[in-house]
C-alpha atoms as a PDB file:
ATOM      1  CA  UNK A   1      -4.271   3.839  -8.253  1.00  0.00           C
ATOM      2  CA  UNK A   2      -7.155   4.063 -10.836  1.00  0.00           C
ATOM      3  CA  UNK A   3      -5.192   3.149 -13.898  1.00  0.00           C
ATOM      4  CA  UNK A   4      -7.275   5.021 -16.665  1.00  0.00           C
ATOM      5  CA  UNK A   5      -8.332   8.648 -16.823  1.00  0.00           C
ATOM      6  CA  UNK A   6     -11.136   9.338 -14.628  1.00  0.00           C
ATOM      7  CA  UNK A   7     -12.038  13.252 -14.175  1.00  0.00           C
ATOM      8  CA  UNK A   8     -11.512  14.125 -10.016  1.00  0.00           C
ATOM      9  CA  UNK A   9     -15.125  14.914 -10.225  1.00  0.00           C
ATOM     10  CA  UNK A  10     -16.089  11.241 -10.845  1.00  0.00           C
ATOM     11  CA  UNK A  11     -13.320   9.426  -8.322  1.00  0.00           C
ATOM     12  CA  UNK A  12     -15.777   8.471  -5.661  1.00  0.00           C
ATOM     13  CA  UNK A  13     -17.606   6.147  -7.908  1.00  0.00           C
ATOM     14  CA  UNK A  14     -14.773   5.382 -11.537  1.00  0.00           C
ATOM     15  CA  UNK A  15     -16.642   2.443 -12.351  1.00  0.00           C
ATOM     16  CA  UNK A  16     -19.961   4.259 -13.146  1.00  0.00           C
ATOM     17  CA  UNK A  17     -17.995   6.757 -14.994  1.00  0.00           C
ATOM     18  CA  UNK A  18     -16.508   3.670 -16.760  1.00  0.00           C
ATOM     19  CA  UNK A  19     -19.633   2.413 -17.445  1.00  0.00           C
ATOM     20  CA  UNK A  20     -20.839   5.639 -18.971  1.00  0.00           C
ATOM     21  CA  UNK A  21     -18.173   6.366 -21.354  1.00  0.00           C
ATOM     22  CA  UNK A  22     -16.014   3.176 -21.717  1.00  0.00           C
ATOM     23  CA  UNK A  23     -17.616  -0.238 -23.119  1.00  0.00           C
ATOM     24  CA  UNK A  24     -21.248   0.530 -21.689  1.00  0.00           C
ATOM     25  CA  UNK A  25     -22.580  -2.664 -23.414  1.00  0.00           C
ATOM     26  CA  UNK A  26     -19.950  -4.805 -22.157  1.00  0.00           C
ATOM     27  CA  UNK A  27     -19.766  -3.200 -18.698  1.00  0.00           C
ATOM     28  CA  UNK A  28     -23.902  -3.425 -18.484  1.00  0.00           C
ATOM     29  CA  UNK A  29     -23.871  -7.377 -19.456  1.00  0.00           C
ATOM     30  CA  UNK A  30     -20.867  -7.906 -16.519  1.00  0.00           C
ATOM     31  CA  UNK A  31     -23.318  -6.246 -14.103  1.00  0.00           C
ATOM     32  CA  UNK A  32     -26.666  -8.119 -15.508  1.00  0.00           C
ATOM     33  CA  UNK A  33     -23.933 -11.518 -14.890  1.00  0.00           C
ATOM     34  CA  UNK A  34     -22.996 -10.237 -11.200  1.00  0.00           C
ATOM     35  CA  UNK A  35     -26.767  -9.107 -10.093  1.00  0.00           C
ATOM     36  CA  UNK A  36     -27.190 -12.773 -11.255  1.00  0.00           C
ATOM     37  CA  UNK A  37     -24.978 -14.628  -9.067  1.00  0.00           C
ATOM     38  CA  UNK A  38     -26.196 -12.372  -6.295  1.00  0.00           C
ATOM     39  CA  UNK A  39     -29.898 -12.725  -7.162  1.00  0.00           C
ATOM     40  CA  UNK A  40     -30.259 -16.458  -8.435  1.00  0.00           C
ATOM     41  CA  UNK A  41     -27.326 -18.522  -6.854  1.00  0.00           C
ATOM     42  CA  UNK A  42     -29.185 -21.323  -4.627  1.00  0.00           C
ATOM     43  CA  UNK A  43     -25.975 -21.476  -3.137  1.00  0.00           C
ATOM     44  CA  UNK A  44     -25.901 -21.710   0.901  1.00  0.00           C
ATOM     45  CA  UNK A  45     -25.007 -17.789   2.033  1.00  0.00           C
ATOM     46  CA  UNK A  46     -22.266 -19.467   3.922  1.00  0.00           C
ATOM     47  CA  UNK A  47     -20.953 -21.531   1.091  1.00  0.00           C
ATOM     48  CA  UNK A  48     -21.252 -18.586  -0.965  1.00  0.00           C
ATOM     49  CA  UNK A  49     -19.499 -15.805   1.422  1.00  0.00           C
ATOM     50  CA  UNK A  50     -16.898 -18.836   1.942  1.00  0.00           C
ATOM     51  CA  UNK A  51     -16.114 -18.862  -1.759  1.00  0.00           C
ATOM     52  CA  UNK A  52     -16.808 -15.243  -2.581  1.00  0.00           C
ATOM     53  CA  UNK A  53     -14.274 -14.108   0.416  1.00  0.00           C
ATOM     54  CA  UNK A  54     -11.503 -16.956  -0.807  1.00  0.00           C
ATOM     55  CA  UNK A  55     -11.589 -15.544  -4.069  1.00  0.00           C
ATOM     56  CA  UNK A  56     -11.454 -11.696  -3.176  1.00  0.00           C
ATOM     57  CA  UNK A  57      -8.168 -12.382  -0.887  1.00  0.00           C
ATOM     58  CA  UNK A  58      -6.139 -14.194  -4.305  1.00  0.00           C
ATOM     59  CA  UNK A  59      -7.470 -10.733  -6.418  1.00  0.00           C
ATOM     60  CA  UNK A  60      -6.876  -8.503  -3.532  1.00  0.00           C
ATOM     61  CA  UNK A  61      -9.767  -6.333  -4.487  1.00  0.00           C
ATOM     62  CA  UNK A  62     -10.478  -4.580  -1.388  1.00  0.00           C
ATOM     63  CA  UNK A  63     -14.407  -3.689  -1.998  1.00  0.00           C
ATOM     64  CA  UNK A  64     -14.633  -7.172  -2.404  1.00  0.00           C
ATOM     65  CA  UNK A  65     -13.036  -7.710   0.688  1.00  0.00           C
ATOM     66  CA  UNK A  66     -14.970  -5.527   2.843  1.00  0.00           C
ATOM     67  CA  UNK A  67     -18.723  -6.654   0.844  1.00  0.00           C
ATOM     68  CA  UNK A  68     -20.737  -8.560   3.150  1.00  0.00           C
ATOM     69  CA  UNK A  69     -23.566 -10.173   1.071  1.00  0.00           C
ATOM     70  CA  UNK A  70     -25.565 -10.528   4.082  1.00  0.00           C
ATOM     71  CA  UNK A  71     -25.684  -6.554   4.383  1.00  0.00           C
ATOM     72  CA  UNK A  72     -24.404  -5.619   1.467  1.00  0.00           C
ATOM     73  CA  UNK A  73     -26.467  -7.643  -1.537  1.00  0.00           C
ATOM     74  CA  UNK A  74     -29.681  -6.324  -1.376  1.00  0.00           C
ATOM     75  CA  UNK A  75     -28.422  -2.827  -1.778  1.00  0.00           C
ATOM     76  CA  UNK A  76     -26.356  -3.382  -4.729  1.00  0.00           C
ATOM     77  CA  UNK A  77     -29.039  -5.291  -6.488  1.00  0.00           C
ATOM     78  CA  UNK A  78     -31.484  -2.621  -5.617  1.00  0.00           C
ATOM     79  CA  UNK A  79     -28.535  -0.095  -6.816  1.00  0.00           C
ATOM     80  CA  UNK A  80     -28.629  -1.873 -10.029  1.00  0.00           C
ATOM     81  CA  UNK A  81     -32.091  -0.587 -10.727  1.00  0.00           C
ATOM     82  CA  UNK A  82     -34.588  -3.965 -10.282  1.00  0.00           C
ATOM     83  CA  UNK A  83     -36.430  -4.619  -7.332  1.00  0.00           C
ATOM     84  CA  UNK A  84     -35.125  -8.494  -6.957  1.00  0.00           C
ATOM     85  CA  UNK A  85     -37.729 -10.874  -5.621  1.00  0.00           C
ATOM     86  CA  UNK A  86     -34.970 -12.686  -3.998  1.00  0.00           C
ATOM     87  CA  UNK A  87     -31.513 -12.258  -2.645  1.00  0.00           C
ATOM     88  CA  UNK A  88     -28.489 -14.812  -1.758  1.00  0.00           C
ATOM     89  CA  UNK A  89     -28.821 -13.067   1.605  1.00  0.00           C
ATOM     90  CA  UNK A  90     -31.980 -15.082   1.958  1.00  0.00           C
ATOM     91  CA  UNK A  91     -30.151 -18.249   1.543  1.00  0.00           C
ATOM     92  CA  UNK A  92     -29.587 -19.473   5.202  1.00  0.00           C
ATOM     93  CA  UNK A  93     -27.737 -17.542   8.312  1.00  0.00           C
ATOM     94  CA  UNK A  94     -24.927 -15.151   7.760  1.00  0.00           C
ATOM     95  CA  UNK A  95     -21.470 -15.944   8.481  1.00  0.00           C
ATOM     96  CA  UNK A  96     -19.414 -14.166  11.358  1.00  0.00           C
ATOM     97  CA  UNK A  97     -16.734 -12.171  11.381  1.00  0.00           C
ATOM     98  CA  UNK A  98     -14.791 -15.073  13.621  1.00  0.00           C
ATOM     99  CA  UNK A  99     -16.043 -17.175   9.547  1.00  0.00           C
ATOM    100  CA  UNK A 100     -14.258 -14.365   7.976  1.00  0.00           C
ATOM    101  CA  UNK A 101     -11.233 -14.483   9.467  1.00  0.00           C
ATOM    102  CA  UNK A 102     -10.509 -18.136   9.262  1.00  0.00           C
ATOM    103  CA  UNK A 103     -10.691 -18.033   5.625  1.00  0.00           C
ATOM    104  CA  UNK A 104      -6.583 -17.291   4.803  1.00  0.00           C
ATOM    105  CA  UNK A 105      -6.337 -20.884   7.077  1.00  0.00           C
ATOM    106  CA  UNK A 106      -9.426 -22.567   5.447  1.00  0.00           C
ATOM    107  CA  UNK A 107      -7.441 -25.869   5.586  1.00  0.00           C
ATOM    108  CA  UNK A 108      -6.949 -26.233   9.113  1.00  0.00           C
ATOM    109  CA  UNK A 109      -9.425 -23.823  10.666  1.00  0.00           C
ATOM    110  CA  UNK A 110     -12.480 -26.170  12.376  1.00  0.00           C
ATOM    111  CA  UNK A 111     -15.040 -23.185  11.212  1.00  0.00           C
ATOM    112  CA  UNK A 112     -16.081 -24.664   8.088  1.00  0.00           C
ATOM    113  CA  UNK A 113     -18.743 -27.204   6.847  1.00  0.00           C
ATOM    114  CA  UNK A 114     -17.293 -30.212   4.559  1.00  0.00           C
ATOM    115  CA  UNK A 115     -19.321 -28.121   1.637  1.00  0.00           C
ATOM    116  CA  UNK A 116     -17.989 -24.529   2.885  1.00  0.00           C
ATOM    117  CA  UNK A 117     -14.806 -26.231   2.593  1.00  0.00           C
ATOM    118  CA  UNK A 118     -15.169 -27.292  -0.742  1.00  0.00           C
ATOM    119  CA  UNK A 119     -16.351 -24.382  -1.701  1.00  0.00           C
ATOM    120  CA  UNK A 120     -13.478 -23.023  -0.834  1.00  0.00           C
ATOM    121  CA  UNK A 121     -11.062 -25.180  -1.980  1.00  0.00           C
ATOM    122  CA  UNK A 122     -13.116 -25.098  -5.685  1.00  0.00           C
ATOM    123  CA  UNK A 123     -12.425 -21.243  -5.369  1.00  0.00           C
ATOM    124  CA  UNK A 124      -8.957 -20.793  -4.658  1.00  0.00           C
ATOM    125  CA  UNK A 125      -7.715 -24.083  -7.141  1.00  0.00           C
ATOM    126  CA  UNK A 126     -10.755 -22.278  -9.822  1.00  0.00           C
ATOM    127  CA  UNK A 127      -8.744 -18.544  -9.086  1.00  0.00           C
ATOM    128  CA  UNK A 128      -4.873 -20.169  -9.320  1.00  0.00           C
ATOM    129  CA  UNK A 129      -4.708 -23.031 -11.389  1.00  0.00           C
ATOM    130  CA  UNK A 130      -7.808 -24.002 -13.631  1.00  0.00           C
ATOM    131  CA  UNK A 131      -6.235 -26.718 -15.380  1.00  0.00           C
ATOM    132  CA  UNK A 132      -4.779 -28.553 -12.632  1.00  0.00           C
ATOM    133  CA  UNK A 133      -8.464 -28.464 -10.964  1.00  0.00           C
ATOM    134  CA  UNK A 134     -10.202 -29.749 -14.054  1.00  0.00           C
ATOM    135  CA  UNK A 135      -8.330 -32.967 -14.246  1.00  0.00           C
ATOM    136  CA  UNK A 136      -7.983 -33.616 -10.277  1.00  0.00           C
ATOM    137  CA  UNK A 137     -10.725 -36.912 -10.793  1.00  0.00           C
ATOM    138  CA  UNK A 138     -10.113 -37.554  -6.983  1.00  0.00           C
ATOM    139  CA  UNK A 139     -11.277 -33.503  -6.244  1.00  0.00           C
ATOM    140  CA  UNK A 140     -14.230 -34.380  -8.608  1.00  0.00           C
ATOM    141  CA  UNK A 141     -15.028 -37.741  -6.672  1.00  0.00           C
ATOM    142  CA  UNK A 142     -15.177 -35.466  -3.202  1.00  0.00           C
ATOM    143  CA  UNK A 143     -17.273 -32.820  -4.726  1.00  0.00           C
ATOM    144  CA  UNK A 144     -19.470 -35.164  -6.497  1.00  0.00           C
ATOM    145  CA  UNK A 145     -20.396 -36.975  -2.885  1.00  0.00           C
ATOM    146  CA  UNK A 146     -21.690 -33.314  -1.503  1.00  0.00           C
ATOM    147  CA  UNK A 147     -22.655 -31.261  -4.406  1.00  0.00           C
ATOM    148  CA  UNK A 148     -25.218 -31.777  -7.647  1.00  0.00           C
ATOM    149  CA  UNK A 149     -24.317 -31.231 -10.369  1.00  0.00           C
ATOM    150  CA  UNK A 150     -26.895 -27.653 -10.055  1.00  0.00           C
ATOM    151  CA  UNK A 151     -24.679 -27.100  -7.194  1.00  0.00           C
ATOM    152  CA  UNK A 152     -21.949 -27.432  -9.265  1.00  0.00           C
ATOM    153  CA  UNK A 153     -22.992 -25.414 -11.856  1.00  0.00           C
ATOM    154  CA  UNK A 154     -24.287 -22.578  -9.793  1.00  0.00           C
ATOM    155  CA  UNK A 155     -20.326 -22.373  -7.751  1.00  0.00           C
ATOM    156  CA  UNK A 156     -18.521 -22.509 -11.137  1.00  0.00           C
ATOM    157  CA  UNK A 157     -20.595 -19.361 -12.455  1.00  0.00           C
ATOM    158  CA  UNK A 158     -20.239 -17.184  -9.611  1.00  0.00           C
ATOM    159  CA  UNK A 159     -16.538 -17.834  -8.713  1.00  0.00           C
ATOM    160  CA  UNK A 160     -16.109 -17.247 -12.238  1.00  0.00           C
ATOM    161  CA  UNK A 161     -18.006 -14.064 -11.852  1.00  0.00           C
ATOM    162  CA  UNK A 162     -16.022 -13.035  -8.805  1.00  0.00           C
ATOM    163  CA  UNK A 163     -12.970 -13.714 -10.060  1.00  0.00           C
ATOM    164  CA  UNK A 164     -13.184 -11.974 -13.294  1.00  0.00           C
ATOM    165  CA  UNK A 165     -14.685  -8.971 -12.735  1.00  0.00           C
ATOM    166  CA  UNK A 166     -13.010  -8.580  -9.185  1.00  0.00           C
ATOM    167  CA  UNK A 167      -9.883  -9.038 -11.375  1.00  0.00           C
ATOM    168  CA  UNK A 168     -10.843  -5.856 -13.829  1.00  0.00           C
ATOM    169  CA  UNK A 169     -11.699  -3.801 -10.325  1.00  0.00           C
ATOM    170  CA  UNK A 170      -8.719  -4.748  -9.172  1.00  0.00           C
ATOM    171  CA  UNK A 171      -6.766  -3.982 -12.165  1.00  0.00           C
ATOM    172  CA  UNK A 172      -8.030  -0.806 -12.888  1.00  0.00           C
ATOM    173  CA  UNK A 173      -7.798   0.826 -10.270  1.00  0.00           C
ATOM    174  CA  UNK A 174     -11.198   0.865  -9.002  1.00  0.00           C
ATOM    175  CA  UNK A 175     -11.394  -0.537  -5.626  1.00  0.00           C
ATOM    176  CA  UNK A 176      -8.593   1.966  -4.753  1.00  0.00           C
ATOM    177  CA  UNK A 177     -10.981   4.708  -5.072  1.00  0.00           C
ATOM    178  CA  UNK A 178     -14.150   4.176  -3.812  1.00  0.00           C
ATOM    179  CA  UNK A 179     -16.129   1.887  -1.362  1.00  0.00           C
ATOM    180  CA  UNK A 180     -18.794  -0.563  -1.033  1.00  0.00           C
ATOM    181  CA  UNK A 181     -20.997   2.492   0.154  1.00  0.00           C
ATOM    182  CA  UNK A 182     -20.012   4.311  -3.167  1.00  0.00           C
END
């Protein structure tokens, strides 16, 4: 349920109408910070998806859910009005739906990479319990023996993009009323 007035006319699409009427400078500068991540992570696409996925199931936003960056990247950014020289679809082989659904048993499941599991782990403790994560020294010592600290860097930005502004989606109302194709 979209939880602020949004004319019928406009329900296919209430974040554009959103970002027409409601905050358009603050909206514009969250979707300059998401065509970022998208564009300019150096991420692995499989590391990424991993993360990007983990973090969509703990805000239950369901466009997030059903975005495949793979497919679904290069039209947003292109949506977004620039022309982007580069995509994180370009970052390595896409993961398969069999990668998709192991993610709710990331722990266990034999799909993932040590760094996909990270990843994932970094997402979910980022997403549920910040404060815990930053002092774990023996989480730091594991990531620290895959990841740079530009790898580092680059996974803290985006899950905190993800999990922000698939929180306000989620929130508001707005991935109850329209789709990835909206």
């Amino acid at each position: 349920m979209v939880r602020i007035s949004i004319p019928d006319s406009e329900m296919t699409n209430p974040h554009a109408f959103a970002q027409r009427l409601h905050a358009p400078t603050i909206m514009a500068a969250a979707g300059g910070f998401s065509s970022a991540v998208y564009r300019d992570s150096a991420l692995s696409l499989r590391e990424f998806e991993a993360a990007r996925l983990r973090v969509a199931e703990i805000n239950g936003c369901m466009i997030c859910q059903q975005f495949r960056s793979a497919r679904d990247a290069g039209e947003m950014l292109a949506g977004s009005g620039a022309r982007p020289t580069r995509c994180i679809a370009d970052n390595g082989p896409a993961p398969d739906e069999a990668f998709v659904a192991a993610i709710p048993q990331w722990r266990t499941s034999g799909v993932f990479s040590e760094r996909e599991r990270l990843a994932l782990e970094f997402a979910e403790r980022f997403a549920e319990e910040p404060k815990v994560l930053a002092a774990d020294d023996d989480f730091w010592a594991r990531m620290h023996a895959c990841y740079s600290d530009s790898d580092i860097v680059d996974l803290s930005h985006c899950v905190a993009a993800w999990t922000g502004l698939g929180r306000v989606a989620h929130i508001l109302g707005f991935d109850s009323a329209c789709s990835v194709s909206a």
